[in-house]
N, C-alpha and C. Protein backbone atom coordinates (compact mmCIF):
# COMPACT_ATOMS: atom_id res chain seq x y z
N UNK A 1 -8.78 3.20 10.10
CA UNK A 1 -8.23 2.28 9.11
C UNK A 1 -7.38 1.19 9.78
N UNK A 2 -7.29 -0.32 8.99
CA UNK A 2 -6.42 -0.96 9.80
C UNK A 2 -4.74 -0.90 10.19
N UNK A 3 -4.14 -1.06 11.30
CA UNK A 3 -3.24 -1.10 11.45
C UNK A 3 -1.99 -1.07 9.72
N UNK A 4 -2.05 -2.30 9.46
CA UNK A 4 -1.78 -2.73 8.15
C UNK A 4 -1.43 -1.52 7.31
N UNK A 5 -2.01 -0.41 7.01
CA UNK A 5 -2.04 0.10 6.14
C UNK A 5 -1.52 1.41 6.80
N UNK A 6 -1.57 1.60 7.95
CA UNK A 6 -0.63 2.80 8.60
C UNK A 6 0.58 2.14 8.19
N UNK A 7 1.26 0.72 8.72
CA UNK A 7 2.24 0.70 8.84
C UNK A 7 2.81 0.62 7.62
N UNK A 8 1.89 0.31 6.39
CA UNK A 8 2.61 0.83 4.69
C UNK A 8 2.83 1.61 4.59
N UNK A 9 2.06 2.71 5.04
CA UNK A 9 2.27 4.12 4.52
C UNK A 9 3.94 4.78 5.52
N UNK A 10 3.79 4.27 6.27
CA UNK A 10 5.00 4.64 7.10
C UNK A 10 6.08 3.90 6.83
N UNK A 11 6.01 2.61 6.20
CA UNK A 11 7.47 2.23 5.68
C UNK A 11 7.42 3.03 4.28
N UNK A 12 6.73 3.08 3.61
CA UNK A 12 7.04 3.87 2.36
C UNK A 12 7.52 4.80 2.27
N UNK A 13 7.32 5.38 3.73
CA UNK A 13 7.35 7.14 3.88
C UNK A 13 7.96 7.40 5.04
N UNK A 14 9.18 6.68 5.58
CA UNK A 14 9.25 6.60 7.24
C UNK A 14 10.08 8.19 7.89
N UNK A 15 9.60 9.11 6.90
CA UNK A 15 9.94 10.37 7.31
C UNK A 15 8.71 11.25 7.70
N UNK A 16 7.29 10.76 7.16
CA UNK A 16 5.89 10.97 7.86
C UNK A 16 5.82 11.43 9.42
N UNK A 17 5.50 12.02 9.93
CA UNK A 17 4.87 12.39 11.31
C UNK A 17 3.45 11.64 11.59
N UNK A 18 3.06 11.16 12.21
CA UNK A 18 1.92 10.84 12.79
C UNK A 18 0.53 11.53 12.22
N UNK A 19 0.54 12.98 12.28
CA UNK A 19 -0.29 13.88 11.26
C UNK A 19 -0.26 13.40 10.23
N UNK A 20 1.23 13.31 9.37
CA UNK A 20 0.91 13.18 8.09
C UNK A 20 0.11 12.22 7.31
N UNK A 21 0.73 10.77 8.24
CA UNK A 21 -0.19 9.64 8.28
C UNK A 21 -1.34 10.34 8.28
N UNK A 22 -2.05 10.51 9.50
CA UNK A 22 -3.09 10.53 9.43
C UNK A 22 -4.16 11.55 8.31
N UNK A 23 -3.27 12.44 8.17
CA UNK A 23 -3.88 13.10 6.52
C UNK A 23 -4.28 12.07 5.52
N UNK A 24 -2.72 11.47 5.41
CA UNK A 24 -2.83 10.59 3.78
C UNK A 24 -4.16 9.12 4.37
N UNK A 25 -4.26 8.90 5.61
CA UNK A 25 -5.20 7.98 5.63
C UNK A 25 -6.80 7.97 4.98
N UNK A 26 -6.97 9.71 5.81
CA UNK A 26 -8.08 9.90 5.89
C UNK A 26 -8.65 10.44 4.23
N UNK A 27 -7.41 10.50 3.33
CA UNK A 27 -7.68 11.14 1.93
C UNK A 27 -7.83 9.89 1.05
N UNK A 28 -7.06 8.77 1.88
CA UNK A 28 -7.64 7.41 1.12
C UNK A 28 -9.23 6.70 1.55
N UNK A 29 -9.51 7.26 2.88
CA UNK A 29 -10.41 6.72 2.82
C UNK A 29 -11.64 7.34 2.57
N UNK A 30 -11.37 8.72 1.66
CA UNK A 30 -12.16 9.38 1.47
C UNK A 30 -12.87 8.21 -0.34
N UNK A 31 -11.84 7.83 -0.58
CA UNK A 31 -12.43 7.22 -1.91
C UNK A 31 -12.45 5.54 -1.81
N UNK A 32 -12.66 5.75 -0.43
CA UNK A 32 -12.77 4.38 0.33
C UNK A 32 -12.01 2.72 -0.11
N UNK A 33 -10.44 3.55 0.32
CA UNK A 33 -9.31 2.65 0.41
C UNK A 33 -8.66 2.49 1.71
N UNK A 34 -9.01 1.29 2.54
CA UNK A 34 -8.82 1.53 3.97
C UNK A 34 -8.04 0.11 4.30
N UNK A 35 -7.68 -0.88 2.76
CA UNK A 35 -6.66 -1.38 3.49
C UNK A 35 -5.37 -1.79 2.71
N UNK A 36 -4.49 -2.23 2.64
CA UNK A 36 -3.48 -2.10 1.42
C UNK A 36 -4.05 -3.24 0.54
N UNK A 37 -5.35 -3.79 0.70
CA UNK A 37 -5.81 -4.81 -0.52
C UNK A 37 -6.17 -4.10 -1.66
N UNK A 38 -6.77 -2.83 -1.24
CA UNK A 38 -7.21 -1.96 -2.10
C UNK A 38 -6.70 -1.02 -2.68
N UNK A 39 -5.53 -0.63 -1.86
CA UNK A 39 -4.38 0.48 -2.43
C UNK A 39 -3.38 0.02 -3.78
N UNK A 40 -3.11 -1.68 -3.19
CA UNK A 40 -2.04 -2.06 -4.21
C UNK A 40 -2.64 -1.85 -5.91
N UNK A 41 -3.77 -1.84 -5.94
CA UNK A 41 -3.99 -2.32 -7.42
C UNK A 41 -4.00 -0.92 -8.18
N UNK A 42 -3.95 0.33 -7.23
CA UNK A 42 -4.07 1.97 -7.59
C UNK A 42 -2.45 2.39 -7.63
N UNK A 43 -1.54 1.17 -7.28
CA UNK A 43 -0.16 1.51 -7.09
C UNK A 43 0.76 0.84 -8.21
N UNK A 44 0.34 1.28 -9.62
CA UNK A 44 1.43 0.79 -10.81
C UNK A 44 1.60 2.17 -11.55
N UNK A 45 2.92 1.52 -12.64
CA UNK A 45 3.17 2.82 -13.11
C UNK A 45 2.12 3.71 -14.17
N UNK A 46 1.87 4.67 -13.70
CA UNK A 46 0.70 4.92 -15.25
C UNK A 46 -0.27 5.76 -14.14
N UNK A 47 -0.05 5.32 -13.08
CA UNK A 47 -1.67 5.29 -12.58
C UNK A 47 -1.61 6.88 -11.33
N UNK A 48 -0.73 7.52 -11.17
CA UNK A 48 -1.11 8.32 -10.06
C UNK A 48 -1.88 9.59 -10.85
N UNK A 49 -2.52 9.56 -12.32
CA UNK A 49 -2.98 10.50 -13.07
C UNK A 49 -4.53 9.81 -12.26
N UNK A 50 -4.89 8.93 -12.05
CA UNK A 50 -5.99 7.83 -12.07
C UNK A 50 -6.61 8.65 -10.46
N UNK A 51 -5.09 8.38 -9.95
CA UNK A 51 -6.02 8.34 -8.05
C UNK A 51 -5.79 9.45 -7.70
N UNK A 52 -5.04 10.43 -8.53
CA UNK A 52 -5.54 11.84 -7.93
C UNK A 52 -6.93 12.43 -8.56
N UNK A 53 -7.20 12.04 -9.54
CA UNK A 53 -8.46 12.28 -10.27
C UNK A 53 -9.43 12.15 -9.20
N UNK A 54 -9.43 10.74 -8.40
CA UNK A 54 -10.26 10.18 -7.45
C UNK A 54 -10.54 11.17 -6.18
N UNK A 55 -9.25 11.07 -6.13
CA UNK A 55 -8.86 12.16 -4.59
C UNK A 55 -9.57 13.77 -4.66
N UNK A 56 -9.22 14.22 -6.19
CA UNK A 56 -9.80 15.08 -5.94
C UNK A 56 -10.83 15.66 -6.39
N UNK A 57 -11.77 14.72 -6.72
CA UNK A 57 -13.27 14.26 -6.97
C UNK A 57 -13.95 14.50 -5.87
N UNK A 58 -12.83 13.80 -4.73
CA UNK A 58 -13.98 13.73 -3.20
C UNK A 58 -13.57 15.38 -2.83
N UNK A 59 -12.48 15.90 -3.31
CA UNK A 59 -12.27 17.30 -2.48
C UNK A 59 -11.12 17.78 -2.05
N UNK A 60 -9.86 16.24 -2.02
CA UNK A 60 -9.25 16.77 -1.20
C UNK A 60 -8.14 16.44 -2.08
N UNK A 61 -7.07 17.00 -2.44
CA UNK A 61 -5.50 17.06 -2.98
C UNK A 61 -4.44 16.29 -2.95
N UNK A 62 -4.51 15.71 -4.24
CA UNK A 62 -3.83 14.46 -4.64
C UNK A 62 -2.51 14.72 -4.08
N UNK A 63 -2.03 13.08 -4.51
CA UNK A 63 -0.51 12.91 -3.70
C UNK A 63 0.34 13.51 -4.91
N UNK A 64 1.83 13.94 -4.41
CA UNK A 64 3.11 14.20 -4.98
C UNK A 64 3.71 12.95 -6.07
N UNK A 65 4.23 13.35 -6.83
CA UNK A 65 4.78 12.51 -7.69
C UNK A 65 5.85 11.59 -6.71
N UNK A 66 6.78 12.26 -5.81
CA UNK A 66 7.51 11.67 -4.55
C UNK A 66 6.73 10.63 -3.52
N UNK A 67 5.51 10.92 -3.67
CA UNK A 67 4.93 10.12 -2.62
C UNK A 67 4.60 9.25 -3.36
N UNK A 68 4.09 9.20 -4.32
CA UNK A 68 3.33 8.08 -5.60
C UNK A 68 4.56 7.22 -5.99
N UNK A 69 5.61 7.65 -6.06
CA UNK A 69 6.48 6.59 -6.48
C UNK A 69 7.40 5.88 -5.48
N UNK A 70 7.07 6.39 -3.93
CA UNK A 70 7.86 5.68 -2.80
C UNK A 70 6.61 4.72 -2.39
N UNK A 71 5.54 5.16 -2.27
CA UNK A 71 4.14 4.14 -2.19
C UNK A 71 4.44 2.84 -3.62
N UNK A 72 4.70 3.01 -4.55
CA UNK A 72 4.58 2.82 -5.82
C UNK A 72 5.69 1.43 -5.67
N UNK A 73 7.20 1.73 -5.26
CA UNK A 73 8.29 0.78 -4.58
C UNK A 73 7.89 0.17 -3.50
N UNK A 74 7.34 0.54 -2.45
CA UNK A 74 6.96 -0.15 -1.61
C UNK A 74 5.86 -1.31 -1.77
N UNK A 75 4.73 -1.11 -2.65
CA UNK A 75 4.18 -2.07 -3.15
C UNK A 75 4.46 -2.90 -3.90
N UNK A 76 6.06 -2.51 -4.43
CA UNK A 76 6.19 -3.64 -5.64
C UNK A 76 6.92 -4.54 -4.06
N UNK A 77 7.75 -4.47 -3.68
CA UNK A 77 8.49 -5.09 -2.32
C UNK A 77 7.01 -6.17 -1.59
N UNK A 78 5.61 -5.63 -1.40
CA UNK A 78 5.13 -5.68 -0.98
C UNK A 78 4.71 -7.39 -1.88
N UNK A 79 3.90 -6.88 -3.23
CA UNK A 79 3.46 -8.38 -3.78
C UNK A 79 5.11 -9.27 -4.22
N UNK A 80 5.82 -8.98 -4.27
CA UNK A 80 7.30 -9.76 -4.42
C UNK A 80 7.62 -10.64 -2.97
N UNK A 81 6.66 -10.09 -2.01
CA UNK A 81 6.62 -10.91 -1.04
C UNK A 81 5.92 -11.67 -0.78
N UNK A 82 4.63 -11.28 -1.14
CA UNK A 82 3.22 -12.60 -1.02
C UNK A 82 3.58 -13.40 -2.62
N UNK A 83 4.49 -13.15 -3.59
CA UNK A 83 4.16 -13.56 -4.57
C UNK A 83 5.80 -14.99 -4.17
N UNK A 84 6.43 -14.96 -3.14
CA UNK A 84 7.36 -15.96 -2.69
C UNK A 84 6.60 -16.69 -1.93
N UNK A 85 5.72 -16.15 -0.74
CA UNK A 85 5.42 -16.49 0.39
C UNK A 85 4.24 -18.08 -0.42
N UNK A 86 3.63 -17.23 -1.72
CA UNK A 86 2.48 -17.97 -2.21
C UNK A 86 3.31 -19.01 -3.36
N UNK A 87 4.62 -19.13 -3.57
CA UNK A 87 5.39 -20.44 -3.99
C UNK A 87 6.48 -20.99 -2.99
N UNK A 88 6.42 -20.39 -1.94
CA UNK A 88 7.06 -21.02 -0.83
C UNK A 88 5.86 -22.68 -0.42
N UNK A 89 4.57 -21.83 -0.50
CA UNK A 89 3.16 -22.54 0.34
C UNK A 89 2.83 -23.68 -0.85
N UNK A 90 3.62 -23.29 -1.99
CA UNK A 90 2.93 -24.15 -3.55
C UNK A 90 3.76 -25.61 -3.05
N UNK A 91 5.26 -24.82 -2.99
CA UNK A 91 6.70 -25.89 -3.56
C UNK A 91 6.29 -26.43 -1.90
N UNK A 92 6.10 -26.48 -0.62
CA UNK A 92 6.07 -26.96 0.75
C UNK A 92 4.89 -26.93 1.14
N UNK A 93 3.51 -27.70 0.82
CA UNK A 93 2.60 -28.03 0.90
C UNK A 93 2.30 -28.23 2.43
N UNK A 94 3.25 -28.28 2.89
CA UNK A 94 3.00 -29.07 4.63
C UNK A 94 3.27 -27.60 5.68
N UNK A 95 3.95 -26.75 4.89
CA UNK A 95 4.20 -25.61 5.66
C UNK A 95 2.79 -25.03 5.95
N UNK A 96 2.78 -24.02 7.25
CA UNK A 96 1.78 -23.04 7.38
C UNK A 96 1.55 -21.97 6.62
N UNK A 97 1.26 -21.30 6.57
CA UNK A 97 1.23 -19.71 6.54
C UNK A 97 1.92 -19.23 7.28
N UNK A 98 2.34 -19.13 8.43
CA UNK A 98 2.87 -18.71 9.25
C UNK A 98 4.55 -19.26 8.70
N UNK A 99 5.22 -20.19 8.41
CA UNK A 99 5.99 -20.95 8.77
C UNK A 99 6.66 -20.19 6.90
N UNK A 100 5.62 -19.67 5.98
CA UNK A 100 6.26 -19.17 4.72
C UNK A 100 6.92 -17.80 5.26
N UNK A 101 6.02 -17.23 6.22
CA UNK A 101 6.22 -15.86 6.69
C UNK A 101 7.45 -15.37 7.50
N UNK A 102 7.89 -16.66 8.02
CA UNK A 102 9.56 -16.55 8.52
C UNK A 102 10.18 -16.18 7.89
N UNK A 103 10.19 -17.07 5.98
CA UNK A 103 11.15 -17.13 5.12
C UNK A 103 11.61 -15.97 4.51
């Protein structure tokens, strides 16, 4: 899976071990969610009834209510940032991408 999406799962969770990561990776990409483009939209309130259904469809044992709602904060942090970065780029037309990503 990409980088990207280890390093979500580990700020969400920065008490994870390396294993654990790699559990929760391999159980997302069992229902083939391998990068946080695809995770965010499985990460609102309502919904961890939804992706354990998924999870354990393929076999393997949904996440904790603890984990669903520190994933759950971390994604809101997450679009609250592309959702500045993408009126930083509106209101400063001349800026980069790069140059919103400082801010």
């Amino acid at each position: 899976p990409p980088a990207y999406l280890r390093a979500f799962l580990q700020t969400a969770r920065p008490s994870w071990t390396e294993a654990d990561l790699d559990v929760v990776e391999d159980k997302l990409a069992k229902i083939e969610i391998e990068t946080v483009t695809r995770l965010l939209p499985l990460l609102k309130p309502g919904r961890l009834g939804r992706l354990n259904r998924k999870l354990r469809a393929q076999g393997v044992k949904g996440l904790s209510k603890t984990t669903f709602e520190a994933l759950l904060c971390h994604a809101d942090r997450v679009r609250a940032q592309r959702a500045l970065r993408k009126f930083l780029l509106e209101a400063q037309p001349e800026w980069t991408p790069q140059a919103a990503r400082k801010v």
